[in-house]
N, C-alpha and C. Protein backbone atom coordinates (compact mmCIF):
# COMPACT_ATOMS: atom_id res chain seq x y z
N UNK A 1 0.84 -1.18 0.00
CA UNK A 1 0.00 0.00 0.00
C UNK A 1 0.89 1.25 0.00
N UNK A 2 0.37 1.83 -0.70
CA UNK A 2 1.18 3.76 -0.70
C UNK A 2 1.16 4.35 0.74
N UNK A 3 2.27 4.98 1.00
CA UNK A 3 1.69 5.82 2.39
C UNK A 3 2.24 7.16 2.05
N UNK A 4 2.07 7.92 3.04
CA UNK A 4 2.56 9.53 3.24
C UNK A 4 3.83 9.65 2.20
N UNK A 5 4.07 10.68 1.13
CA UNK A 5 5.66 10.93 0.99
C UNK A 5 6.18 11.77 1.66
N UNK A 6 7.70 11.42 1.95
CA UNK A 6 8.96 12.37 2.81
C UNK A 6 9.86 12.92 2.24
N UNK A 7 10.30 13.62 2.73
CA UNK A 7 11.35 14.14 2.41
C UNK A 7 11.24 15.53 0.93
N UNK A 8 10.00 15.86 1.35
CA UNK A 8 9.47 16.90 -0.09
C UNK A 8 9.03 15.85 -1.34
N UNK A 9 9.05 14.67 -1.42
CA UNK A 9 8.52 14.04 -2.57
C UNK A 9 9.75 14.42 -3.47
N UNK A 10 9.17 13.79 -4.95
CA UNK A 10 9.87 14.13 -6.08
C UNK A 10 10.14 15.53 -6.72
N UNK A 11 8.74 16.39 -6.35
CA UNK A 11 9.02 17.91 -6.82
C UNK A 11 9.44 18.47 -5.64
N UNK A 12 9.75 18.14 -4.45
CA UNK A 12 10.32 19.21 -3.39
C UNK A 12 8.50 19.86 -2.62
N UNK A 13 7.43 19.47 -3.58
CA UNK A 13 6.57 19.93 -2.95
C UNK A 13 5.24 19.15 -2.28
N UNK A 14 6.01 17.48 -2.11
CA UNK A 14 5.16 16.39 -1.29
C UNK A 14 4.99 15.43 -2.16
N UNK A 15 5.06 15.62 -3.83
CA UNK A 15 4.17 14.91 -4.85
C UNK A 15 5.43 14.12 -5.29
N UNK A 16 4.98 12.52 -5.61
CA UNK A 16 5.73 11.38 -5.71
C UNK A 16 5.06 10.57 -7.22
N UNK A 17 5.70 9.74 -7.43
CA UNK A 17 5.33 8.67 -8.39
C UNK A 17 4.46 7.77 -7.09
N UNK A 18 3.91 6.83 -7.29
CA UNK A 18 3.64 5.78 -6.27
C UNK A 18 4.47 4.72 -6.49
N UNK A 19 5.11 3.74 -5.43
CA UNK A 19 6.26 3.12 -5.10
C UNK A 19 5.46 1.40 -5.68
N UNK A 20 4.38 1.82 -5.36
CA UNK A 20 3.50 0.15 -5.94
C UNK A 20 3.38 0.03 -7.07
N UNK A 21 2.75 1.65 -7.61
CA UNK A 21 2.94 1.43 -9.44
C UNK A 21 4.35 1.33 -10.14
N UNK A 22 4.89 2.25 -9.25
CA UNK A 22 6.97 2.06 -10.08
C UNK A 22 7.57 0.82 -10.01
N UNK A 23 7.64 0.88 -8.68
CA UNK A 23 8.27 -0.54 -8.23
C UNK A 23 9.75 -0.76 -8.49
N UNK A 24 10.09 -1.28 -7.92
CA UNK A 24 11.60 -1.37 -7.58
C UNK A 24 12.84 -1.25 -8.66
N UNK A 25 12.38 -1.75 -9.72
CA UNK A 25 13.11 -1.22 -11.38
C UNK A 25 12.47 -1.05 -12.34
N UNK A 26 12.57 -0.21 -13.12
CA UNK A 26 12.38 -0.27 -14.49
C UNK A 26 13.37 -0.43 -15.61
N UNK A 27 12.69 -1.64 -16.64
CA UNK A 27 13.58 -2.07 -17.63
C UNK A 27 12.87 -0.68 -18.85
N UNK A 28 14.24 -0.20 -19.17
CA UNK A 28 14.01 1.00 -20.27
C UNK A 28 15.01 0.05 -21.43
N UNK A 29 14.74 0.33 -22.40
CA UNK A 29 15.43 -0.04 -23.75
C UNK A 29 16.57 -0.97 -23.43
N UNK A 30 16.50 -1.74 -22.71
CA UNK A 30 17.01 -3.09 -22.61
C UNK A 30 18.16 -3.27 -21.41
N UNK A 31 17.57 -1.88 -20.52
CA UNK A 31 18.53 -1.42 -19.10
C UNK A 31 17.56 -1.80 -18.16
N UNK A 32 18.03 -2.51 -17.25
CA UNK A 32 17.39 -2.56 -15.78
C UNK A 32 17.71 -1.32 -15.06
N UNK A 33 16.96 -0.34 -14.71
CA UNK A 33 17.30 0.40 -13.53
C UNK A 33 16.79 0.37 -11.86
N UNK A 34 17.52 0.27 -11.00
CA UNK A 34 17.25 -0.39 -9.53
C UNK A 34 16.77 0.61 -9.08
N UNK A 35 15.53 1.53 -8.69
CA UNK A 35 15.41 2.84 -8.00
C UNK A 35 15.69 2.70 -6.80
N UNK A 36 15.98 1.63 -5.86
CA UNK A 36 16.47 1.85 -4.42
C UNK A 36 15.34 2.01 -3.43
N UNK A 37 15.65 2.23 -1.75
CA UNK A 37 14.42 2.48 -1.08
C UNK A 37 14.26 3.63 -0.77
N UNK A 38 15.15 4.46 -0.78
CA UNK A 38 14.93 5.73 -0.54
C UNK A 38 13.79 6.82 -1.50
N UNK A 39 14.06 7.75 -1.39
CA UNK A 39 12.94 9.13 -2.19
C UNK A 39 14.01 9.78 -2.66
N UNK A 40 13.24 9.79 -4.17
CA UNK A 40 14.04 10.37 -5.31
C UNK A 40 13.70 12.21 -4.89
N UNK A 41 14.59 12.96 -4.94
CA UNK A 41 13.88 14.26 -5.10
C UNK A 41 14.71 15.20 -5.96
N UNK A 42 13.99 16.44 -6.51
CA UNK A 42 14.14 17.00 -7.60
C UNK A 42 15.75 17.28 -7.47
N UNK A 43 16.66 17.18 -9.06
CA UNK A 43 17.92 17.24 -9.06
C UNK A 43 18.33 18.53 -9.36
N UNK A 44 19.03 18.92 -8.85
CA UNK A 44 19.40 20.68 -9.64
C UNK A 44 21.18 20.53 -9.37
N UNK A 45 22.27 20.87 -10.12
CA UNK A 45 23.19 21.49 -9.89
C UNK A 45 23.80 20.41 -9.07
N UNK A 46 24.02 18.91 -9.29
CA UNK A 46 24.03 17.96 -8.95
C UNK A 46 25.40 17.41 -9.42
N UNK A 47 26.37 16.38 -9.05
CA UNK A 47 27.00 15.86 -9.53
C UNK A 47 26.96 14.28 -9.14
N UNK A 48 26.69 13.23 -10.01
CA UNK A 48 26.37 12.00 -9.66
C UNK A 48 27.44 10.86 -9.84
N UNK A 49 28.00 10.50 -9.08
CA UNK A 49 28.99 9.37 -8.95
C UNK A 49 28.60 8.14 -10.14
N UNK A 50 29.08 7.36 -10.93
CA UNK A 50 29.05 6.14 -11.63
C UNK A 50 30.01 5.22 -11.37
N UNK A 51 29.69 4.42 -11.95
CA UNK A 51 31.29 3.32 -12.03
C UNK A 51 32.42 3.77 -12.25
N UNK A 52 33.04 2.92 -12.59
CA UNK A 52 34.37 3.86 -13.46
C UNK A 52 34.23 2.29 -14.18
N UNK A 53 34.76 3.55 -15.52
CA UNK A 53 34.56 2.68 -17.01
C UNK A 53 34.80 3.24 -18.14
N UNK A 54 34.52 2.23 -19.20
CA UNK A 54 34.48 3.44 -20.87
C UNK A 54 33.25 2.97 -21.45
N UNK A 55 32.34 3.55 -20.99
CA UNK A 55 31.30 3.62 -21.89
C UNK A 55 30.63 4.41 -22.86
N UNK A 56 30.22 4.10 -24.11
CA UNK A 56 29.94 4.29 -24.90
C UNK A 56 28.61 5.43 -25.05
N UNK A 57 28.03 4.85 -24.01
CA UNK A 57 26.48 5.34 -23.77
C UNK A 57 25.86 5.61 -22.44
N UNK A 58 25.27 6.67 -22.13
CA UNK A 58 24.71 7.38 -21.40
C UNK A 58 23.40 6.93 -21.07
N UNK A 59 22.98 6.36 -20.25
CA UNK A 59 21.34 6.16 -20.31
C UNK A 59 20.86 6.85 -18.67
N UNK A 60 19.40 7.53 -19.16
CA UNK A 60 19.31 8.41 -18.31
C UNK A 60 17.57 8.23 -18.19
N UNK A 61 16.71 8.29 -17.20
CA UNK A 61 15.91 8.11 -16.45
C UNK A 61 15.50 9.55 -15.92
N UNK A 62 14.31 9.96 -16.17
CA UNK A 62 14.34 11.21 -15.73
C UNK A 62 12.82 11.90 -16.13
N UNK A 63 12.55 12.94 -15.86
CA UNK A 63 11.26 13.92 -15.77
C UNK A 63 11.28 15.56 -15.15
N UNK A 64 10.77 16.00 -15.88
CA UNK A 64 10.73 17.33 -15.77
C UNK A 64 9.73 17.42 -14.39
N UNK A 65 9.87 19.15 -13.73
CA UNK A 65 9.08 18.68 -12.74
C UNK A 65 8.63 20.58 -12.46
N UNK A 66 7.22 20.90 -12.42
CA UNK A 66 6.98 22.30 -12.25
C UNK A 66 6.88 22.62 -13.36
N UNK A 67 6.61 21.99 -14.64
CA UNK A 67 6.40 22.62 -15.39
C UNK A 67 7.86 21.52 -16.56
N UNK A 68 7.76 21.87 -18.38
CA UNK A 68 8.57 21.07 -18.85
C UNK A 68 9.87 21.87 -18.43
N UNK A 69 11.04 20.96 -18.54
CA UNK A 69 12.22 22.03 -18.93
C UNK A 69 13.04 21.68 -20.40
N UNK A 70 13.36 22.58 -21.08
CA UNK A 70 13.70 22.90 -22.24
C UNK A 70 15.07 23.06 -22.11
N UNK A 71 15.93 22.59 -23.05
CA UNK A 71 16.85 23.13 -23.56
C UNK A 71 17.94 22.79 -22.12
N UNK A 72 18.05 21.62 -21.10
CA UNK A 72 18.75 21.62 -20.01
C UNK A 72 20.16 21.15 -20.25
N UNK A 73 21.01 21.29 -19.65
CA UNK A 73 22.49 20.75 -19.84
C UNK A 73 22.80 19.64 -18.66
N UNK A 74 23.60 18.88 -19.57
CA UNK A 74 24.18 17.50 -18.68
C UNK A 74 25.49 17.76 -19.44
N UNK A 75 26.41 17.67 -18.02
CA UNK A 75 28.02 17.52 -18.21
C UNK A 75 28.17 16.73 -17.92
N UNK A 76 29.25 15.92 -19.06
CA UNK A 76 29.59 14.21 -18.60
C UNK A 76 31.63 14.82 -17.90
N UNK A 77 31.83 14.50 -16.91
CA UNK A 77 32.98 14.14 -16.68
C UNK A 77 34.24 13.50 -16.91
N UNK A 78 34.96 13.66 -17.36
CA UNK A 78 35.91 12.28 -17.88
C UNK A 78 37.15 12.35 -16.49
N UNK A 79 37.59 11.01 -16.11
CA UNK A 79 38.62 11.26 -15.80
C UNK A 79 39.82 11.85 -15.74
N UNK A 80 39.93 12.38 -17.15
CA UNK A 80 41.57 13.22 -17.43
C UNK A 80 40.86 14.43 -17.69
N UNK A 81 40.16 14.84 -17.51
CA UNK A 81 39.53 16.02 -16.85
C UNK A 81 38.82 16.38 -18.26
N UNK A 82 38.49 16.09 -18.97
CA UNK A 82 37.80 16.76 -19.78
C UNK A 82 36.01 16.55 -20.16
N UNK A 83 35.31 16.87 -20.93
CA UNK A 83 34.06 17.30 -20.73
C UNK A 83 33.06 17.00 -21.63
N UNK A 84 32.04 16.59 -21.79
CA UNK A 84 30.93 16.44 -22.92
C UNK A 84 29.85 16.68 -21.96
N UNK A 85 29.36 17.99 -22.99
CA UNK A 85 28.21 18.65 -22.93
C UNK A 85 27.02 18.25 -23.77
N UNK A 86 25.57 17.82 -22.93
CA UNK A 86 24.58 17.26 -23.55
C UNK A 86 23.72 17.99 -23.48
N UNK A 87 22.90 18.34 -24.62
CA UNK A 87 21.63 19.34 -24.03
C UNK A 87 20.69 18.28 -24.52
N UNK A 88 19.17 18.70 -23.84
CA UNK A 88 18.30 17.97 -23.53
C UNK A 88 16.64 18.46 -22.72
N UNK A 89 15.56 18.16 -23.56
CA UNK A 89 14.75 18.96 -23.27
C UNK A 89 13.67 17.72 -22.24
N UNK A 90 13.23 18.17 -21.11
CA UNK A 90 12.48 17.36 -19.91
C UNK A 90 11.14 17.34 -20.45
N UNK A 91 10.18 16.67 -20.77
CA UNK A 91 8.83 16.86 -20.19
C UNK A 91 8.41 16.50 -19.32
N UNK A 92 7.38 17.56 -18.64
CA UNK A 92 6.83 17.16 -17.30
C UNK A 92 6.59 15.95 -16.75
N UNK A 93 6.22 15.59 -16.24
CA UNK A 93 5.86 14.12 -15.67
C UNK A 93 4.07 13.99 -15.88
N UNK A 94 3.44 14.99 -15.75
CA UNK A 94 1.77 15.09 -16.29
C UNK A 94 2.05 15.38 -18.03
N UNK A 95 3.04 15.79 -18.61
CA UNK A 95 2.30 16.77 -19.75
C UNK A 95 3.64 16.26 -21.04
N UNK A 96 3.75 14.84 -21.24
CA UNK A 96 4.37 14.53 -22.22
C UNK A 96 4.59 15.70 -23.68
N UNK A 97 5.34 15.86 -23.94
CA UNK A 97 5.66 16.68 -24.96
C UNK A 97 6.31 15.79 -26.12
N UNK A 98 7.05 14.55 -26.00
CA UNK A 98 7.54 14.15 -27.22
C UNK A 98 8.52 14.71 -27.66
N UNK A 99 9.59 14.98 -26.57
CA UNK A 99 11.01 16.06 -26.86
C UNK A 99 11.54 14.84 -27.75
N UNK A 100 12.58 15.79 -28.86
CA UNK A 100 13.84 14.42 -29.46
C UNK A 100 14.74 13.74 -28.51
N UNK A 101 14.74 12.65 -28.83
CA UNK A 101 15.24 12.04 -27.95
C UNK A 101 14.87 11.14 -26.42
N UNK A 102 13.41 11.29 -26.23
CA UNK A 102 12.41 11.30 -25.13
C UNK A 102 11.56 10.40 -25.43
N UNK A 103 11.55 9.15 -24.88
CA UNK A 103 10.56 8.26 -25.26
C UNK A 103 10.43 7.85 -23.47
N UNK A 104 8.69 7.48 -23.53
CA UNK A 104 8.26 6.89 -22.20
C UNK A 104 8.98 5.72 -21.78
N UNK A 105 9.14 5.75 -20.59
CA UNK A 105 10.10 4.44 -19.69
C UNK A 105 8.72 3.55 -19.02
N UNK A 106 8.12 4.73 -18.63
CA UNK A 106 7.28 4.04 -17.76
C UNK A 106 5.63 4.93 -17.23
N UNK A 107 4.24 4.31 -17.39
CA UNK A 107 3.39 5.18 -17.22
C UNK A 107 2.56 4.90 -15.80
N UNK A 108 2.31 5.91 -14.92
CA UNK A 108 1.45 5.47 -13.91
C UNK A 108 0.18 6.43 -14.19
N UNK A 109 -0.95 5.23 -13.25
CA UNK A 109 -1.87 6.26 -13.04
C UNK A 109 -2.45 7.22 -12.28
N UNK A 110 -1.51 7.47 -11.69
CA UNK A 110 -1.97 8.72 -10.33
C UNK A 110 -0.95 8.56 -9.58
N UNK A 111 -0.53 9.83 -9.00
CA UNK A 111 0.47 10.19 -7.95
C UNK A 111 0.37 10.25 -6.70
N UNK A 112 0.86 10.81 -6.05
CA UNK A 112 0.71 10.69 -4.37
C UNK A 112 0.91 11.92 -4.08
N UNK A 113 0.43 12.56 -3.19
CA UNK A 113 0.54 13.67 -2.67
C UNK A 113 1.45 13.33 -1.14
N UNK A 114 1.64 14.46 -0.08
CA UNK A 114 2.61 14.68 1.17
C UNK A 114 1.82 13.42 2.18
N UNK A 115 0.71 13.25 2.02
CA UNK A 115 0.10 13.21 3.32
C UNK A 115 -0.37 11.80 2.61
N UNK A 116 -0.01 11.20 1.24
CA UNK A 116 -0.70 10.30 0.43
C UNK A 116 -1.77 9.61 0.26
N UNK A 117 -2.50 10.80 -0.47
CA UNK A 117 -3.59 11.17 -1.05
C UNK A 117 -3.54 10.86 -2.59
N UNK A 118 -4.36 10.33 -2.81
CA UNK A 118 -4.05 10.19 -4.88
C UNK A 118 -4.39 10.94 -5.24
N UNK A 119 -3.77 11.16 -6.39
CA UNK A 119 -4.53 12.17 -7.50
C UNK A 119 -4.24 11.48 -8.76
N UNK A 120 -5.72 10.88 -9.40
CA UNK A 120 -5.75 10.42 -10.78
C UNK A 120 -5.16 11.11 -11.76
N UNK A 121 -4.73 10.27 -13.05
CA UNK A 121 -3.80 11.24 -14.01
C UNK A 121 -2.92 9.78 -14.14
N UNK A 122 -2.38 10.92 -15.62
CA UNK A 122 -1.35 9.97 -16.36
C UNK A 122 -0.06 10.53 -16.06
N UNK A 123 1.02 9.82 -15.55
CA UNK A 123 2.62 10.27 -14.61
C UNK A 123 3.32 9.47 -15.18
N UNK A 124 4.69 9.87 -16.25
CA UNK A 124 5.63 9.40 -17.04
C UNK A 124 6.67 10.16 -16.40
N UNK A 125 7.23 8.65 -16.69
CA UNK A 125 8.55 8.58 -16.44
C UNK A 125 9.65 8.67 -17.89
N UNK A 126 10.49 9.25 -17.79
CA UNK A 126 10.93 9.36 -19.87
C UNK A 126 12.41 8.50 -19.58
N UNK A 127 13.04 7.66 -21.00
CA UNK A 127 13.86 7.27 -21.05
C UNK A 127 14.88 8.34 -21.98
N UNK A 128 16.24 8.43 -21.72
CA UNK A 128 16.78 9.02 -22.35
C UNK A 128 18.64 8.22 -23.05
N UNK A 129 19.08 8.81 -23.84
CA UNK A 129 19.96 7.46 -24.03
C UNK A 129 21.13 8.79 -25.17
N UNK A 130 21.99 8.62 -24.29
CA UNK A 130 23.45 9.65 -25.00
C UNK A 130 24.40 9.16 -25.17
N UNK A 131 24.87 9.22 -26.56
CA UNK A 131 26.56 9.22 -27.17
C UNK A 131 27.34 9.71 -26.24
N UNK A 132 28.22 9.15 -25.68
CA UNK A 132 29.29 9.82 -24.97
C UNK A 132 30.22 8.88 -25.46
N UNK A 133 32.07 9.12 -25.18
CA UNK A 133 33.27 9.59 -25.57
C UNK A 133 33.86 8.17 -25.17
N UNK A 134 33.51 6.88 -25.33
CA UNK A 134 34.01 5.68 -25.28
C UNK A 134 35.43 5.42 -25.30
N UNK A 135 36.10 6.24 -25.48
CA UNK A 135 37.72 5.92 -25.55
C UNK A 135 37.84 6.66 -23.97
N UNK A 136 37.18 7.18 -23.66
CA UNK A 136 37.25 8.04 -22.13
C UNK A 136 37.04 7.17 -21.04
N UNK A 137 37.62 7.21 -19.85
CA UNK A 137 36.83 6.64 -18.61
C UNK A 137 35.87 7.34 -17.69
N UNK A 138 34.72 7.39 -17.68
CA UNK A 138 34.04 8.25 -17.15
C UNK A 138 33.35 8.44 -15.75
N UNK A 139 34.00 10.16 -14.88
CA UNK A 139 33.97 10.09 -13.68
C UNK A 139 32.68 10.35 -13.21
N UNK A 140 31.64 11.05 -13.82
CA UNK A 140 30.59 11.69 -13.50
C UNK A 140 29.58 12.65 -14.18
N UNK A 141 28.28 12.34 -14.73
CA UNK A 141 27.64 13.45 -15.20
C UNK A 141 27.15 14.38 -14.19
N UNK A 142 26.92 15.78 -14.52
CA UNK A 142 26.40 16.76 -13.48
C UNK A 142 25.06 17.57 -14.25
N UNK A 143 23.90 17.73 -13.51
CA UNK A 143 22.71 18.18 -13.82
C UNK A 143 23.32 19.90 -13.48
N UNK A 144 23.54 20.32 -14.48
CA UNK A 144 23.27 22.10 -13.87
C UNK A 144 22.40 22.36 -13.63
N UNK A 145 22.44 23.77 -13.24
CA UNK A 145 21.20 24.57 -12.49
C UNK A 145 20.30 24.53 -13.67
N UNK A 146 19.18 24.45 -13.26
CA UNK A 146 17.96 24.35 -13.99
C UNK A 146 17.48 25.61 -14.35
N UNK A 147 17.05 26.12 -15.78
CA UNK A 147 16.79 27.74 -16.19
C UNK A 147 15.70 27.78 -15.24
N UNK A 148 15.80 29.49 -14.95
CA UNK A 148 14.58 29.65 -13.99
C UNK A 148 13.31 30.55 -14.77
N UNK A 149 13.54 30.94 -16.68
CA UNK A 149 13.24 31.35 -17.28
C UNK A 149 11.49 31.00 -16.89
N UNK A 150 10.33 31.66 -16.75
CA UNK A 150 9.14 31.15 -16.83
C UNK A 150 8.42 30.44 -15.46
N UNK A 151 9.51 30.62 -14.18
CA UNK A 151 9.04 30.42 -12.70
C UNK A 151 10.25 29.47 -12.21
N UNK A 152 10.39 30.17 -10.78
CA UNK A 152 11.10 29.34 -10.10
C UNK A 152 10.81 27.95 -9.96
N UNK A 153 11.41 27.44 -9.62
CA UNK A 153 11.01 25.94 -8.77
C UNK A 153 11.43 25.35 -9.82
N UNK A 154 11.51 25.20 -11.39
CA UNK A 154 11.54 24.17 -12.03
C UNK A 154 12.72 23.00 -12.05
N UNK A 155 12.38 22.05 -12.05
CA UNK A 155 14.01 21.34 -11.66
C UNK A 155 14.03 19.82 -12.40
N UNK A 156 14.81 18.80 -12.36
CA UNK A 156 14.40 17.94 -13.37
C UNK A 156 15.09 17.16 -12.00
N UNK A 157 14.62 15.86 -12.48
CA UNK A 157 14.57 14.54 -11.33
C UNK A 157 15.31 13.12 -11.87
N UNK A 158 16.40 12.59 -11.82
CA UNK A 158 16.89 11.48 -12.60
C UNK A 158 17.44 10.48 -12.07
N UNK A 159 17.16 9.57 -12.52
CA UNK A 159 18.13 8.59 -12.62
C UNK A 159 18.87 7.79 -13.25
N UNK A 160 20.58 7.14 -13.04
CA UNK A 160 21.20 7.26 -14.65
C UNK A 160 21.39 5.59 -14.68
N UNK A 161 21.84 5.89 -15.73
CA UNK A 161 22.78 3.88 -15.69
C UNK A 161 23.78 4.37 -16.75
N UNK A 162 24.86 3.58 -16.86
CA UNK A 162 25.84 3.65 -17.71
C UNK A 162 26.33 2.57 -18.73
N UNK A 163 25.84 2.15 -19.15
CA UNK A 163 26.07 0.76 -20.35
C UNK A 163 26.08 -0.18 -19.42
N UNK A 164 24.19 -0.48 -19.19
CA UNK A 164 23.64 -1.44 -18.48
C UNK A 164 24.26 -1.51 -16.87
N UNK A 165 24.86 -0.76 -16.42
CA UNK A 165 25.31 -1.09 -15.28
C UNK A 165 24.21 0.11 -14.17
N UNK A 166 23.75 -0.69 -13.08
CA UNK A 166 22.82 -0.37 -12.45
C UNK A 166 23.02 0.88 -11.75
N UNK A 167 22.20 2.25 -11.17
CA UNK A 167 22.91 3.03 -10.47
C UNK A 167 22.10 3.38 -9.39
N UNK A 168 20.60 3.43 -9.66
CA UNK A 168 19.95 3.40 -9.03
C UNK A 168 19.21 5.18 -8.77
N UNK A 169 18.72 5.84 -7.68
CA UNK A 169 18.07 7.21 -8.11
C UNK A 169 19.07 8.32 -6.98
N UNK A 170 18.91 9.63 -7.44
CA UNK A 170 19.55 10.57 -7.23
C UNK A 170 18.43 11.27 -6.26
N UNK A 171 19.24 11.90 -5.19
CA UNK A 171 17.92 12.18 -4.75
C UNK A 171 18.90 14.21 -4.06
């Protein structure tokens, strides 16, 4: 059964996916991702630990949140210090847009509120999947600050994997 969300939920403002409809992984385009037990909450200005490795490909788990976000940047890290810059546009988690590159991972039907309360509705989760620098070993992608163009609060929420290897959610 669903109960109360903590910790601000997924938008920072109580509101969650439900943990019965998600459930413990989702297989996206042929990736298992482990979401863990904890609460995912909105990512801003973030830097996220991975394996260490050379992978080829970027796979990324994620949703816009407050509204879509457009046009966001992901810095991939390399060990010998250098950099690949990804841009990348969020849709909301209510309000699919069909960005390039943005295909559904996963659909629920209603969310959870602070005090967990439902609220009917369709809640996507988007898969995302990036070229990165395979001759590189890679230390870390970082979510920058999220534009505040069109209202504060907006922020995007993820979770990554790195050529099938599990990572689980960012919170």
């Amino acid at each position: 059964m669903d109960s109360r969300v903590a910790n601000g939920g997924l938008d920072v403002h109580g509101n969650a996916y439900s943990k019965n409809l998600l459930g413990a992984s989702v297989v996206w385009s042929g990736t298992t991702f482990t979401l863990g037990a904890g609460v995912a909450n909105a990512a801003s200005s973030i830097s996220i630990p991975l394996p260490a490795g050379n992978f080829g490909t970027l796979q990324l788990l994620a949703t816009g949140l407050n509204g879509n976000q457009a046009n966001q940047t992901l810095t991939v890290t390399y060990t010998d210090g250098t950099t690949t810059r990804l841009t990348q546009s969020f849709s909301d988690w209510w309000a699919s847009q069909g960005y390039a590159g943005e295909s559904i991972a996963s659909v629920m039907a209603y969310r959870l509120d602070s005090s967990g309360v439902v609220h009917n509705g369709r809640f996507c989760l988007y898969g995302y999947s990036f070229a990165i620098d395979g001759t590189k070993t890679i230390k870390s992608p970082h979510l920058t600050e999220q534009s505040r163009c069109g209202g504060a609060g907006r922020r995007t929420s993820a979770w990554l994997d790195s050529a099938g290897r599990e990572f689980g959610h960012c919170g």
